[in-house]
Structures are given as structure tokens and as C-alpha cells.
PDB file of N, CA and C in Angstrom:
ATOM      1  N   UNK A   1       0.839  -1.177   0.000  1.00  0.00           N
ATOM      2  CA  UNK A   1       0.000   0.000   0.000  1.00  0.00           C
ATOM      3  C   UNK A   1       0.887   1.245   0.000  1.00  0.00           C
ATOM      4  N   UNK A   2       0.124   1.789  -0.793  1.00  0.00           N
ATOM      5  CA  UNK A   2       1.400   3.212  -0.868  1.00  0.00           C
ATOM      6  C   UNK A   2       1.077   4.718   0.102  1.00  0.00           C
ATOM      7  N   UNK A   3       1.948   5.394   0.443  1.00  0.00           N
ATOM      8  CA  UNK A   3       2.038   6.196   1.400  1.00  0.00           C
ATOM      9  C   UNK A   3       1.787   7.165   0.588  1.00  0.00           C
ATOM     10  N   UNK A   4       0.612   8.620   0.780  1.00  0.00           N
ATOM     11  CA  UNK A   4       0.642   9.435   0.526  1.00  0.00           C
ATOM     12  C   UNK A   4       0.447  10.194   1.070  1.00  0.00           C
ATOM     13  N   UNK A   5       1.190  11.851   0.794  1.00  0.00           N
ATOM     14  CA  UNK A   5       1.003  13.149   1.218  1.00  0.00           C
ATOM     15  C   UNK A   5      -0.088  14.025   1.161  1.00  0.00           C
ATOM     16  N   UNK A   6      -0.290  14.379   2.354  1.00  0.00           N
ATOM     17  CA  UNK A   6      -1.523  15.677   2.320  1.00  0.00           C
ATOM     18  C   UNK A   6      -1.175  16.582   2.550  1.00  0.00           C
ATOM     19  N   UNK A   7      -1.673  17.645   2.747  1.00  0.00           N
ATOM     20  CA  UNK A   7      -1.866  19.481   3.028  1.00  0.00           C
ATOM     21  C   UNK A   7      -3.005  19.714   3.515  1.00  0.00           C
ATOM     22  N   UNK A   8      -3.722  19.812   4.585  1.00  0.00           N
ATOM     23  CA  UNK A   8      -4.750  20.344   5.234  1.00  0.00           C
ATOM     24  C   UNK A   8      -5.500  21.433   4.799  1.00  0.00           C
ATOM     25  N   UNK A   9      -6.615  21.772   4.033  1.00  0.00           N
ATOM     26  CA  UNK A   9      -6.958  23.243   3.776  1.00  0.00           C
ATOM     27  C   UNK A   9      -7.530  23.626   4.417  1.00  0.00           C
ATOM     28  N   UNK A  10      -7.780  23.717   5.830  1.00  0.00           N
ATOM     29  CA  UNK A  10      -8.073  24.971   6.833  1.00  0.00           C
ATOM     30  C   UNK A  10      -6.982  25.056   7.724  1.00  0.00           C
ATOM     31  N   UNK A  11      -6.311  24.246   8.392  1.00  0.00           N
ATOM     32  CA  UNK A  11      -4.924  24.685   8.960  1.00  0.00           C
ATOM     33  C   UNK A  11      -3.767  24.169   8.382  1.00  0.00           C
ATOM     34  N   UNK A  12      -3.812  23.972   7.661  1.00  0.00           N
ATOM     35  CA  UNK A  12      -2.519  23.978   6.298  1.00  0.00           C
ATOM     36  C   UNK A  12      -1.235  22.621   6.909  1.00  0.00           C
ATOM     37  N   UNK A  13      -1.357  22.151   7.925  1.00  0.00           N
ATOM     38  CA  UNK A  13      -0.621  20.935   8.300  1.00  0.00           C
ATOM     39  C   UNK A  13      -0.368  20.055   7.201  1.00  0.00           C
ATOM     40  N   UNK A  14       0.807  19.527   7.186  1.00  0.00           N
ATOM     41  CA  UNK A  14       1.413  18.113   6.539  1.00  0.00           C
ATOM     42  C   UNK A  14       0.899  16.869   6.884  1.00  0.00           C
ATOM     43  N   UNK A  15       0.203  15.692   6.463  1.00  0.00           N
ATOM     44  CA  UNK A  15       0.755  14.840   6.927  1.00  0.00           C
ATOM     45  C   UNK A  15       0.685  13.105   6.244  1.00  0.00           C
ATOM     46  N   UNK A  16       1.160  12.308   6.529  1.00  0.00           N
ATOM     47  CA  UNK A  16       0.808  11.429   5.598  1.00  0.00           C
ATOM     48  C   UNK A  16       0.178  10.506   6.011  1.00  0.00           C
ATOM     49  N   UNK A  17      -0.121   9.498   4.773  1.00  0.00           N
ATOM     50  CA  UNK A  17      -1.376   8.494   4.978  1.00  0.00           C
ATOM     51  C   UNK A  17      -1.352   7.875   4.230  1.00  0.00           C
ATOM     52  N   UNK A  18      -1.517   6.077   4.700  1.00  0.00           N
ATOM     53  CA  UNK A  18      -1.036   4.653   4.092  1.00  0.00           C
ATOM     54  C   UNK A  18      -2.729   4.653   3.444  1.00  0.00           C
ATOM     55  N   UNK A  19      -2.496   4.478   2.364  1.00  0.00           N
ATOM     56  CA  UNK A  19      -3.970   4.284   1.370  1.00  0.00           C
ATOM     57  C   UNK A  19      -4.124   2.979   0.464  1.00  0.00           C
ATOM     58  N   UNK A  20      -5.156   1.945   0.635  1.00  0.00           N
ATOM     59  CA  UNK A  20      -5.132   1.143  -0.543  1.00  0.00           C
ATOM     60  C   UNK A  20      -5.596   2.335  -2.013  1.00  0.00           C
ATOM     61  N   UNK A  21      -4.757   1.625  -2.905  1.00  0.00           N
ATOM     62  CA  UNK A  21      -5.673   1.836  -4.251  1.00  0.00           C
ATOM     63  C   UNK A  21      -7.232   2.410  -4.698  1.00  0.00           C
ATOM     64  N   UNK A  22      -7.596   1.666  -4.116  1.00  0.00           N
ATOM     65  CA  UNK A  22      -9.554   1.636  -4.550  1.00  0.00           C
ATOM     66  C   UNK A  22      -9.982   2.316  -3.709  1.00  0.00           C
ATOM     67  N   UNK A  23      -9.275   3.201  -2.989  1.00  0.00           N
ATOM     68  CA  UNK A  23      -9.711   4.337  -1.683  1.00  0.00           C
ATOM     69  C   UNK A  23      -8.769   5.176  -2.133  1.00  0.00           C
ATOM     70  N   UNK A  24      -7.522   5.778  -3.132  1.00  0.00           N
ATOM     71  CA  UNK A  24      -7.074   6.424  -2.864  1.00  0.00           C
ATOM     72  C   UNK A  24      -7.540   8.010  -3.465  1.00  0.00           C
ATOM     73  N   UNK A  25      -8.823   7.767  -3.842  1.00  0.00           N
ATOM     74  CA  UNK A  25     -10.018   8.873  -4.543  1.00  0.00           C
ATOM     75  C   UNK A  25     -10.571   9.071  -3.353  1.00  0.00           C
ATOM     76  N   UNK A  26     -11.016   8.882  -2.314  1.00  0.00           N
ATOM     77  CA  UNK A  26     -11.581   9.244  -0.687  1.00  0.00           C
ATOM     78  C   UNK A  26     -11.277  10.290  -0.016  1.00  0.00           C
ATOM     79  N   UNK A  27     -12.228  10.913   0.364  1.00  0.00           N
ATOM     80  CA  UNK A  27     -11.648  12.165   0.953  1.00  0.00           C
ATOM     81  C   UNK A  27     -11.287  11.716   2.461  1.00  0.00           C
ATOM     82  N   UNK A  28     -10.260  12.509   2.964  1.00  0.00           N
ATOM     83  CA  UNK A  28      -8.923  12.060   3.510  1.00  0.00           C
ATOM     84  C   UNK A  28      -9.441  13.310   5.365  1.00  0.00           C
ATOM     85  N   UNK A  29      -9.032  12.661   6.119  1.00  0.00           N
ATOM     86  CA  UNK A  29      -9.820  13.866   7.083  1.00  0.00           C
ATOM     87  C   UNK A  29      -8.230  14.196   7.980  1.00  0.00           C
ATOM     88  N   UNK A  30      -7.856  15.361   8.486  1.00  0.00           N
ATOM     89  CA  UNK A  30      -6.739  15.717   9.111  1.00  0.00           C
ATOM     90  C   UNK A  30      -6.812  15.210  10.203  1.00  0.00           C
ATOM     91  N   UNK A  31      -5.755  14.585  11.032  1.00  0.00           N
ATOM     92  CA  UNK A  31      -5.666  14.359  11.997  1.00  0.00           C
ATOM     93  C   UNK A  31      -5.216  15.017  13.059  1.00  0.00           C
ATOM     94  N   UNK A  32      -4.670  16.611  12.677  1.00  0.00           N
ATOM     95  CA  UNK A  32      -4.771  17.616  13.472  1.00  0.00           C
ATOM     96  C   UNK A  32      -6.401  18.262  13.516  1.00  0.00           C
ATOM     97  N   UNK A  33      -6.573  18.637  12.764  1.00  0.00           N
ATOM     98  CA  UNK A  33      -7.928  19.437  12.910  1.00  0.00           C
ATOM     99  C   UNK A  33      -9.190  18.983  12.828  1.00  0.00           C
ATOM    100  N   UNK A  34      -9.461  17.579  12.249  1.00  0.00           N
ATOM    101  CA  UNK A  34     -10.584  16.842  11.820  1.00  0.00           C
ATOM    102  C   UNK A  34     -11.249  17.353  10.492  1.00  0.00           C
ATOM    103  N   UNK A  35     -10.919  18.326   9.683  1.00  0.00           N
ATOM    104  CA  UNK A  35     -11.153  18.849   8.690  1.00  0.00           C
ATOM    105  C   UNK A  35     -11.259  17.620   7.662  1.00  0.00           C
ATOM    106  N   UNK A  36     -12.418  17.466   7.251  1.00  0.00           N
ATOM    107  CA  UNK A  36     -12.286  16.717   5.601  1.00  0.00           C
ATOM    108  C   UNK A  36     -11.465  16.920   4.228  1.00  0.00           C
ATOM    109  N   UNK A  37     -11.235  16.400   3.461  1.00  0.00           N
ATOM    110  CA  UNK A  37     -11.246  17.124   2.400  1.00  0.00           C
ATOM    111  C   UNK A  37      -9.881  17.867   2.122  1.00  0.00           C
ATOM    112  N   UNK A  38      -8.652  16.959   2.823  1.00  0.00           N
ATOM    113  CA  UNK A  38      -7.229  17.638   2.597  1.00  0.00           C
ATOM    114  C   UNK A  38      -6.925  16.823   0.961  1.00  0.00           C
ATOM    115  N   UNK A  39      -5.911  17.959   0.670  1.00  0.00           N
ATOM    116  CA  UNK A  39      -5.486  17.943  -0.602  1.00  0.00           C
ATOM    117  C   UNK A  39      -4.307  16.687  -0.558  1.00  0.00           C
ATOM    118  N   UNK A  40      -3.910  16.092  -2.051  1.00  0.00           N
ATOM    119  CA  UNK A  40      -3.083  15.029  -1.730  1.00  0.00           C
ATOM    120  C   UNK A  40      -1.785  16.128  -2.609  1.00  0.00           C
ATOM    121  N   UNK A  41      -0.372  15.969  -2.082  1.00  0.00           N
ATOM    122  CA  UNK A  41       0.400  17.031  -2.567  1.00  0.00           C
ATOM    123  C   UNK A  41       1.383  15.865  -3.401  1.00  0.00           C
ATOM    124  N   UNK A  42       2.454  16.461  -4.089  1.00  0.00           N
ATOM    125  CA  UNK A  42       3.117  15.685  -4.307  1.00  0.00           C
ATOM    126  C   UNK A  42       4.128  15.313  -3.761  1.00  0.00           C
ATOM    127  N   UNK A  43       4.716  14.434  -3.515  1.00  0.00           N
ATOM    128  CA  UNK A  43       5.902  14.213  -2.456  1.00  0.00           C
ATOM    129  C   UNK A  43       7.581  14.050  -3.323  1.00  0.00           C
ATOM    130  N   UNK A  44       8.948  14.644  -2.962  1.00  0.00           N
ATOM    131  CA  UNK A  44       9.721  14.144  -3.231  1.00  0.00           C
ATOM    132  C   UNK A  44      10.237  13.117  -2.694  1.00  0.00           C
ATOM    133  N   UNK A  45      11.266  12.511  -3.387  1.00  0.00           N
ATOM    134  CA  UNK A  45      11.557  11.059  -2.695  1.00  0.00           C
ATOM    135  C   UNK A  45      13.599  11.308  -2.728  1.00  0.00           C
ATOM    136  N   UNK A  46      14.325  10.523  -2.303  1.00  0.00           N
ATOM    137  CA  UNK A  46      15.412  10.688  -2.471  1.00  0.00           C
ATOM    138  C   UNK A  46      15.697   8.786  -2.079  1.00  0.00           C
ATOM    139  N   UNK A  47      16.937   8.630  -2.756  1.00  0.00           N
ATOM    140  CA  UNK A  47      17.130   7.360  -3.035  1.00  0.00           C
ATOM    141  C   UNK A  47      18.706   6.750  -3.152  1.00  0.00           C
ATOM    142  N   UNK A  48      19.489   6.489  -2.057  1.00  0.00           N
ATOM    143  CA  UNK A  48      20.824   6.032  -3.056  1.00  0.00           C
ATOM    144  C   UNK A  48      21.192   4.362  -3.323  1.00  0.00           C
ATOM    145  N   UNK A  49      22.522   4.554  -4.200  1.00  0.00           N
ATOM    146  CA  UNK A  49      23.102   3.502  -4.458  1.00  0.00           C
ATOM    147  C   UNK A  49      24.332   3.022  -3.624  1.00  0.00           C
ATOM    148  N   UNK A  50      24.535   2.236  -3.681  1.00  0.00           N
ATOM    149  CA  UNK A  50      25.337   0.990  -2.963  1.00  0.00           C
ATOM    150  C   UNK A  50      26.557   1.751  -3.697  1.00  0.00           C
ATOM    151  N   UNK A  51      27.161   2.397  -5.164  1.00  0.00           N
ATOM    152  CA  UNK A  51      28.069   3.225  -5.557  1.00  0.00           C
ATOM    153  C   UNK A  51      28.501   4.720  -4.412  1.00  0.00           C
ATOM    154  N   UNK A  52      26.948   5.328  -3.990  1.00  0.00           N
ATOM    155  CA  UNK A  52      27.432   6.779  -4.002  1.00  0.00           C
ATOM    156  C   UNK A  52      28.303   6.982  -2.643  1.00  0.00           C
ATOM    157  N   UNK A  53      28.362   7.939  -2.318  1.00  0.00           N
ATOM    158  CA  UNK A  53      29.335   8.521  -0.969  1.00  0.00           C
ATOM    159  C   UNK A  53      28.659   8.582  -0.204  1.00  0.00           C
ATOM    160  N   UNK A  54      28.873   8.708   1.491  1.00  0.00           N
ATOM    161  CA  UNK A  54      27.449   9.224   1.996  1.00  0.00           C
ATOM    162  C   UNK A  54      28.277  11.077   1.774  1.00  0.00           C
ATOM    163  N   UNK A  55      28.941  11.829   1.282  1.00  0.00           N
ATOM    164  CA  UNK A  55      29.233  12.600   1.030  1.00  0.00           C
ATOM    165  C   UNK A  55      28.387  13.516   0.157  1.00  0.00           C
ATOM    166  N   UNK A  56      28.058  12.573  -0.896  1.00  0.00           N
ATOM    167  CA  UNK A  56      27.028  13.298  -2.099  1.00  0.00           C
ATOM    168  C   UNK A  56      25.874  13.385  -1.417  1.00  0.00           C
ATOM    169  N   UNK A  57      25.079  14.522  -2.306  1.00  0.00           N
ATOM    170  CA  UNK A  57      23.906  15.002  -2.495  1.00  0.00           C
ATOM    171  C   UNK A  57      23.201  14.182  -3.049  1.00  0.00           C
ATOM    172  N   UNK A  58      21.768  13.642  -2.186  1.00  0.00           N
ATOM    173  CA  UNK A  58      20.777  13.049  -3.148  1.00  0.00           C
ATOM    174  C   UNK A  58      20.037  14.272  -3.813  1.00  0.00           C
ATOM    175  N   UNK A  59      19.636  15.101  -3.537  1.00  0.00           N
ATOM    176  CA  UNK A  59      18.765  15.711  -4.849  1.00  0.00           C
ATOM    177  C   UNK A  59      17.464  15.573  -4.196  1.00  0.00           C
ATOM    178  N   UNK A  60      17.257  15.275  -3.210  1.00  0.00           N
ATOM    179  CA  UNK A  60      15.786  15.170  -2.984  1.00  0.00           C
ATOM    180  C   UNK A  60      15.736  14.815  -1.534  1.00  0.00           C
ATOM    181  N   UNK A  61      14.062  14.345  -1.282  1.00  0.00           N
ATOM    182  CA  UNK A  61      13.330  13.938  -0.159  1.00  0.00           C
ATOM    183  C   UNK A  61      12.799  15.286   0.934  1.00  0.00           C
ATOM    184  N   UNK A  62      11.944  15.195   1.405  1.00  0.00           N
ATOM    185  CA  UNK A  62      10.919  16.291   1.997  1.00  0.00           C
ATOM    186  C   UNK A  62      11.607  16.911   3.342  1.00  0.00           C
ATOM    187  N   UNK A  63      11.787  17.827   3.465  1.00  0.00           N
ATOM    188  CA  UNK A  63      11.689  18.489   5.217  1.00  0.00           C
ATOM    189  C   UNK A  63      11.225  19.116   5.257  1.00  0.00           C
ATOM    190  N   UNK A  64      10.060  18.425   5.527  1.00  0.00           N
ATOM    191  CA  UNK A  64       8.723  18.977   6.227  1.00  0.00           C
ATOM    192  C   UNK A  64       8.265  18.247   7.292  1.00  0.00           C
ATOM    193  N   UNK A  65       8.551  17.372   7.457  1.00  0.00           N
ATOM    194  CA  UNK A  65       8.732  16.104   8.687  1.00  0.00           C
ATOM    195  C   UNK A  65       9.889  16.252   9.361  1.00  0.00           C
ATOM    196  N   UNK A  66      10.940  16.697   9.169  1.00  0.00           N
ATOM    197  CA  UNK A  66      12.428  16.779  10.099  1.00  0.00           C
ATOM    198  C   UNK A  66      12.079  17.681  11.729  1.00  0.00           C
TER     199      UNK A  66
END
């Protein structure tokens, strides 16, 4: 099941949420505010290889959760 991102539209909070498929059209309710109806955002991801440094830059992943 895949993890997706929200945005709250009355108090604008982050947060995410494990969704099957055939629900992931459902409106989604905040778990700060109880508000219905949060937006799904897009999320970056960041990813390395068994090659890179831990020196390098991935290029990605969210802080908004840190």
C-alpha cells in the first residue's frame, strides 16, 4: 500500500497516509484538525546507491517532517 502526502486546507498541516488503491479517490480527514477534504500534494523522494558517498547530495526527499 502506498504512502501518501496531504496538506490540510483549513490549517494547512502536513501529513501522511497509508492508502489502498480503490480508496485512494476518498476524501482524507486531518488528523490535526478533523477537517475533511485535505489535498493530496506531491511528495519528493530521495534514493541512493550501494556506488554513491554518503558525502554526495541526493537531490531530494521532503523536510517537512524533520
Amino acid at each position: 500500500m502506498p504512502i501518501y502526502e496531504y496538506q490540510c486546507r483549513k490549517c494547512e498541516r502536513f501529513f501522511e497516509k497509508i492508502r489502498i488503491f480503490r480508496k485512494e479517490k476518498d476524501s482524507v480527514k486531518c488528523p490535526y484538525c478533523g477537517e475533511e477534504g485535505a489535498d493530496r500534494v506531491v511528495s519528493k523522494f530521495s534514493s541512493f546507491s550501494k556506488g554513491e558517498s554518503s558525502s554526495s547530495s541526493c537531490g531530494g526527499g521532503s523536510t517537512r517532517f524533520s
